[in-house]
Protein backbone atom coordinates (compact mmCIF):
# COMPACT_ATOMS: atom_id res chain seq x y z
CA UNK A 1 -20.91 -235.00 -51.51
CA UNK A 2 -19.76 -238.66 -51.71
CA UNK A 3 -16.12 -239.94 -53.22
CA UNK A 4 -16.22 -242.43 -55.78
CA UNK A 5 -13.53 -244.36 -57.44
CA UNK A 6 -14.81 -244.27 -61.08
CA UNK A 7 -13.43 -247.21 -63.38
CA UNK A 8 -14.35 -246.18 -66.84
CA UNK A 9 -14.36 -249.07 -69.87
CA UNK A 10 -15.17 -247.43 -73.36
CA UNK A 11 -15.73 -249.81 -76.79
CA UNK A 12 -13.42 -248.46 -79.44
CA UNK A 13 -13.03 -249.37 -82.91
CA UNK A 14 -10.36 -251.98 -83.12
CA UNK A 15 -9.15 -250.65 -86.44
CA UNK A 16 -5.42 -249.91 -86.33
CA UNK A 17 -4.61 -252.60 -84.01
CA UNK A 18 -6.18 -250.87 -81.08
CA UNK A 19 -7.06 -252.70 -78.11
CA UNK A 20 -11.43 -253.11 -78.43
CA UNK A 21 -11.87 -251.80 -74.74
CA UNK A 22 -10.59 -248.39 -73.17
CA UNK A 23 -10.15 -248.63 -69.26
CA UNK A 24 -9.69 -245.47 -66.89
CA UNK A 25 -9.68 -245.17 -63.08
CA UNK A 26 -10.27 -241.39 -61.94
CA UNK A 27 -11.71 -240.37 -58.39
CA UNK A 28 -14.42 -238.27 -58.26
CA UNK A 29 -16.94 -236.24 -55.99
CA UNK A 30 -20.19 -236.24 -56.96
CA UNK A 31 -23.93 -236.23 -54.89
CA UNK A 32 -25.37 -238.67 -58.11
CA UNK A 33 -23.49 -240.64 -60.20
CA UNK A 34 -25.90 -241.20 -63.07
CA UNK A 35 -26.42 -237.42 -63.12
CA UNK A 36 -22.36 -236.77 -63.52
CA UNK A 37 -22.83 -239.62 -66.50
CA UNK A 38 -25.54 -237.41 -67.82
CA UNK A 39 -23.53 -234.39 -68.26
CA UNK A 40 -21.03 -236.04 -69.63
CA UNK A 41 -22.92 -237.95 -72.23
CA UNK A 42 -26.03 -235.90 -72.55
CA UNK A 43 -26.99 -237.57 -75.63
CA UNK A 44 -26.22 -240.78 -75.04
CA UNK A 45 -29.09 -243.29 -73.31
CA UNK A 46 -28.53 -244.42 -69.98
CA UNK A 47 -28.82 -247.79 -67.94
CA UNK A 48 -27.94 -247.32 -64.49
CA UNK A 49 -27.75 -250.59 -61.51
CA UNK A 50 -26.72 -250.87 -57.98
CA UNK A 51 -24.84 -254.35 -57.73
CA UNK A 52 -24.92 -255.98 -54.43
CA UNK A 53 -21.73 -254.55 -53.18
CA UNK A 54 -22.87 -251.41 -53.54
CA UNK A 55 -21.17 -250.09 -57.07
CA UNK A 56 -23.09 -248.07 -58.97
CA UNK A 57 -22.90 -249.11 -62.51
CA UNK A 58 -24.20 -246.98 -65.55
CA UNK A 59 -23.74 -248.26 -68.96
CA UNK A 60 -24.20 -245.63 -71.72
CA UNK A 61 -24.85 -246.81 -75.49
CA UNK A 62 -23.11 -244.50 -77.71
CA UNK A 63 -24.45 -245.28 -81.26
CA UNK A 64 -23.69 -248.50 -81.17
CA UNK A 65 -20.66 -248.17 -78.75
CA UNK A 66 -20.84 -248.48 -75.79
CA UNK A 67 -19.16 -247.18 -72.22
CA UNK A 68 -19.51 -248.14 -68.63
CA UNK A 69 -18.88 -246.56 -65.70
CA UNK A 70 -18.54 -248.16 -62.30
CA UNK A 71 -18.89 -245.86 -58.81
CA UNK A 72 -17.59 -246.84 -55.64
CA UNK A 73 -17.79 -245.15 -52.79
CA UNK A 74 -14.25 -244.47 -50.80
């Protein structure tokens, strides 16, 4: 299994004087990255790119949200 450093940006409402983007860095060990996405978001369609530095990128839309995770490898 691979190590990624997963940076995580979510859309939130902005009501209450919250911030409109959510970020998160966790690490985490996983064989496929857009399959970990999946069982996170199950419901939720997927969009998934390899940029040219290697990051794996999967953008998930959340009902008009959306989230974004970035993977890359340690």
């Amino acid at each position: 299994m691979a190590v990624y450093e997963l940076v995580l940006e979510e859309q939130q409402p902005t009501c209450g004087g919250k911030a409109p983007t959510r970020s998160e860095i966790r690490t985490v060990t996983t064989d496929d990255p857009a399959a970990y996405v999946r069982s996170l978001e199950p419901n939720s369609p997927q969009e998934v790119t390899i940029e040219k530095d290697g990051t794996i990128v999967v953008k998930v839309d959340r009902n008009g949200m959306w989230a974004k995770y970035e993977f890359t490898e340690d």
